[in-house]
C-alpha atoms as a PDB file:
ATOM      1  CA  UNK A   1       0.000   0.000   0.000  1.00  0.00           C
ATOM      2  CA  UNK A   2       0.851   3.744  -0.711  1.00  0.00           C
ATOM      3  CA  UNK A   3      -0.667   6.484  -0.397  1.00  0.00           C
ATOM      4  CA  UNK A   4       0.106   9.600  -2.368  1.00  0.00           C
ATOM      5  CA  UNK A   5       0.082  13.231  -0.507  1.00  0.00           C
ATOM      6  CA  UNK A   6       0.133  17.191  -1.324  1.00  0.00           C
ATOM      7  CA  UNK A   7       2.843  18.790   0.631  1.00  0.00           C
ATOM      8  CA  UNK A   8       0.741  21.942   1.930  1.00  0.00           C
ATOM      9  CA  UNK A   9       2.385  25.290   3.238  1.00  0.00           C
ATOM     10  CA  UNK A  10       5.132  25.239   1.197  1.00  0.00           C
ATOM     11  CA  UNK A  11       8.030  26.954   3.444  1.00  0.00           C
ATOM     12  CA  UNK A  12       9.891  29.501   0.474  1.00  0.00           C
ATOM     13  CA  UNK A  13      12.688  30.473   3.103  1.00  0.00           C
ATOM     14  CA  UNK A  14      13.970  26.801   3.564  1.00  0.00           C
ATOM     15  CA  UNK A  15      12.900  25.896  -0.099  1.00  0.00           C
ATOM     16  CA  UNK A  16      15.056  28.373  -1.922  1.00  0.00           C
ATOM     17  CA  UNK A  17      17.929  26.305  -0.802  1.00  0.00           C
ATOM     18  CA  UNK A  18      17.234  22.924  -1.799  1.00  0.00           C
ATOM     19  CA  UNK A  19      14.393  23.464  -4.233  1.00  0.00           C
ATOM     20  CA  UNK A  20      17.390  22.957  -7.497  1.00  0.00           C
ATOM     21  CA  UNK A  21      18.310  19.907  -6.214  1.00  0.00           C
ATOM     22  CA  UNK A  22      14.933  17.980  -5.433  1.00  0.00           C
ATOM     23  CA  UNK A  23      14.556  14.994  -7.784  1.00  0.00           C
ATOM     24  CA  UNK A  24      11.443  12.606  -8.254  1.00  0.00           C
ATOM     25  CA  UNK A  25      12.443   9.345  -6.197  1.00  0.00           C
ATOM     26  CA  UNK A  26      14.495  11.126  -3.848  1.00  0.00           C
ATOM     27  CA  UNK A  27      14.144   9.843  -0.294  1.00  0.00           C
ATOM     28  CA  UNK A  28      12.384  12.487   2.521  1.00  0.00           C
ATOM     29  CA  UNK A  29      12.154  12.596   6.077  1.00  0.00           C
ATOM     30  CA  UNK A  30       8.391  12.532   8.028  1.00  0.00           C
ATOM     31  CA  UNK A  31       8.622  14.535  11.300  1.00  0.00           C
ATOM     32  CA  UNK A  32       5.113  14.531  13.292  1.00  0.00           C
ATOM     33  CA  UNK A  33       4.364  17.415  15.985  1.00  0.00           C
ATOM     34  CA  UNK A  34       1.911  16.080  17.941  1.00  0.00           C
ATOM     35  CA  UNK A  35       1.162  19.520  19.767  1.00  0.00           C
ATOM     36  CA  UNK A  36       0.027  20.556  16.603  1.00  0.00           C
ATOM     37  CA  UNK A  37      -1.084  17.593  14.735  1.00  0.00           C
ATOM     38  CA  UNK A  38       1.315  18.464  12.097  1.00  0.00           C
ATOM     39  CA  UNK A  39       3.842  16.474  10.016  1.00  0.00           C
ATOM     40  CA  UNK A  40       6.652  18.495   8.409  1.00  0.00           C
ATOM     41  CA  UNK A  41       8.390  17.235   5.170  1.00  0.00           C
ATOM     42  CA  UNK A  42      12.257  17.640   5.301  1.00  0.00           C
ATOM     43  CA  UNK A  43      14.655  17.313   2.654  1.00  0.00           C
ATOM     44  CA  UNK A  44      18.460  17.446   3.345  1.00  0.00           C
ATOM     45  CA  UNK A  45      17.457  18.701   6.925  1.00  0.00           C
ATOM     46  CA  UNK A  46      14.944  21.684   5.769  1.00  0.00           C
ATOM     47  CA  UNK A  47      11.670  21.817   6.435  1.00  0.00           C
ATOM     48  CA  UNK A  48       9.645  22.211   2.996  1.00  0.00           C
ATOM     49  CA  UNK A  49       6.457  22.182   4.275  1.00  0.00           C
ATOM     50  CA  UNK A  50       3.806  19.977   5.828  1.00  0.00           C
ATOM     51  CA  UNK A  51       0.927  17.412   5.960  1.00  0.00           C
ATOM     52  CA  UNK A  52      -2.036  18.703   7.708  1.00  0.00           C
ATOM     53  CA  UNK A  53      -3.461  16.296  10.458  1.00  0.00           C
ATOM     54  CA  UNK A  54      -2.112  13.334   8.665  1.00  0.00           C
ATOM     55  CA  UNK A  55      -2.603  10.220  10.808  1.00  0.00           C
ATOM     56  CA  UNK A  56      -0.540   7.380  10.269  1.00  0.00           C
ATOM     57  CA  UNK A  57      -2.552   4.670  12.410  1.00  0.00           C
ATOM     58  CA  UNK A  58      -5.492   5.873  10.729  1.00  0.00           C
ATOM     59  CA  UNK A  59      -4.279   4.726   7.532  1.00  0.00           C
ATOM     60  CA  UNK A  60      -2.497   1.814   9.197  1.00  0.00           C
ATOM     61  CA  UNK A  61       1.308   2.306   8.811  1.00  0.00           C
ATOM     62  CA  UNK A  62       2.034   2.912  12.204  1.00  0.00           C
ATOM     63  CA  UNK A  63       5.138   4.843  13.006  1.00  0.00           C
ATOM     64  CA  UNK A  64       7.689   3.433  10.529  1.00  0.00           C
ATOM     65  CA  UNK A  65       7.189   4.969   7.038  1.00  0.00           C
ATOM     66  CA  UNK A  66       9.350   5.777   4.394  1.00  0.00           C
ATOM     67  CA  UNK A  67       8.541   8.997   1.937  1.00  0.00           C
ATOM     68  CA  UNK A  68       9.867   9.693  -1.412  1.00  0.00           C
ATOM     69  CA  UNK A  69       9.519  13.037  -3.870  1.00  0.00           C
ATOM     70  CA  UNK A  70       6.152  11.950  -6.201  1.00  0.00           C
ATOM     71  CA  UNK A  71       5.960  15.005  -8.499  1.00  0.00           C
ATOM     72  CA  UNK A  72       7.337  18.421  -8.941  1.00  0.00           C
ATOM     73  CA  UNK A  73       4.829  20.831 -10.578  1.00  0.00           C
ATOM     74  CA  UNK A  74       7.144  23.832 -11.623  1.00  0.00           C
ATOM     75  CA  UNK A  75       6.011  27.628 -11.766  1.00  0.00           C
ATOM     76  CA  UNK A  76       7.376  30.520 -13.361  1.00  0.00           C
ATOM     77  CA  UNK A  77       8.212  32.668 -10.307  1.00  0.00           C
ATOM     78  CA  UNK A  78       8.140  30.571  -7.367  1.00  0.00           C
ATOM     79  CA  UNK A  79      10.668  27.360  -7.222  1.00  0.00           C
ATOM     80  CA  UNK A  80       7.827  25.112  -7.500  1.00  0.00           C
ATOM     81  CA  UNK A  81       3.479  25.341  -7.030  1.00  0.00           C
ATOM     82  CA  UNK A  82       2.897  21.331  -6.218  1.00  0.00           C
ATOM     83  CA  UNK A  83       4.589  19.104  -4.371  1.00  0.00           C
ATOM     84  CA  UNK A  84       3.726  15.624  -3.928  1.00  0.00           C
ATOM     85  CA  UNK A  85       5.178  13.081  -1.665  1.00  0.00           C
ATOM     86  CA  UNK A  86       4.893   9.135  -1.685  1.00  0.00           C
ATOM     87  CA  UNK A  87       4.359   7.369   1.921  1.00  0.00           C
ATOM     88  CA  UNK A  88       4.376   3.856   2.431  1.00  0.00           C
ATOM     89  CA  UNK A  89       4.904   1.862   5.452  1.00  0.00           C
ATOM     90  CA  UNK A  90       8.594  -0.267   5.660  1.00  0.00           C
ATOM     91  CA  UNK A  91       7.118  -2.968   8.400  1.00  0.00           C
END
C-alpha cells in the first residue's frame, strides 16, 4: 500500500535552498508534531512544508514509514506550485 500526498504550506525560506536539487524518487524525512497535529516534510534537513493532520494509524502504517519526492509541478516565479510526496509503510 501507498498512499500519495500534497505537501501543503510550502516553506519559500527553507525551499530556496534545496528546491534545485529535489529529484522525483528522492528519499524524505516525516517529522510529526503532535502539539500541533502536524507532520513536516524535510529534505536534506529543511523543512519544505507539511501534511495537515495526517494520521498514520489511521491509515495503518504505524510509526515506521518511508517517503519519497512523487511530483514536482514547476512555476514561473516561485521554485515550484505542487509538491507531492509518496508514503508507504517499511514494516
Amino acid at each position: 500500500m501507498k498512499i500519495i500526498s500534497k505537501v501543503n504550506n510550502l516553506t519559500r525560506h527553507d525551499l530556496i535552498y534545496v528546491y534545485e536539487k529535489m529529484k522525483i524518487g528522492e528519499p524524505i524525512e516525516l517529522d510529526t508534531d503532535p502539539s500541533t497535529n502536524t507532520t513536516w516534510v524535510i529534505y536534506k534537513n529543511h523543512k519544505i512544508g507539511t501534511l495537515d493532520s495526517f494520521d498514520f494509524q489511521f491509515w495503518g502504517l504505524g510509526s515506521k514509514v518511508m517517503a519519497k519526492i512523487n511530483s514536482i509541478s514547476l512555476n514561473k516565479y516561485l521554485p515550484f506550485e505542487n509538491f507531492d510526496i509518496e508514503i508507504k509503510p517499511t514494516f
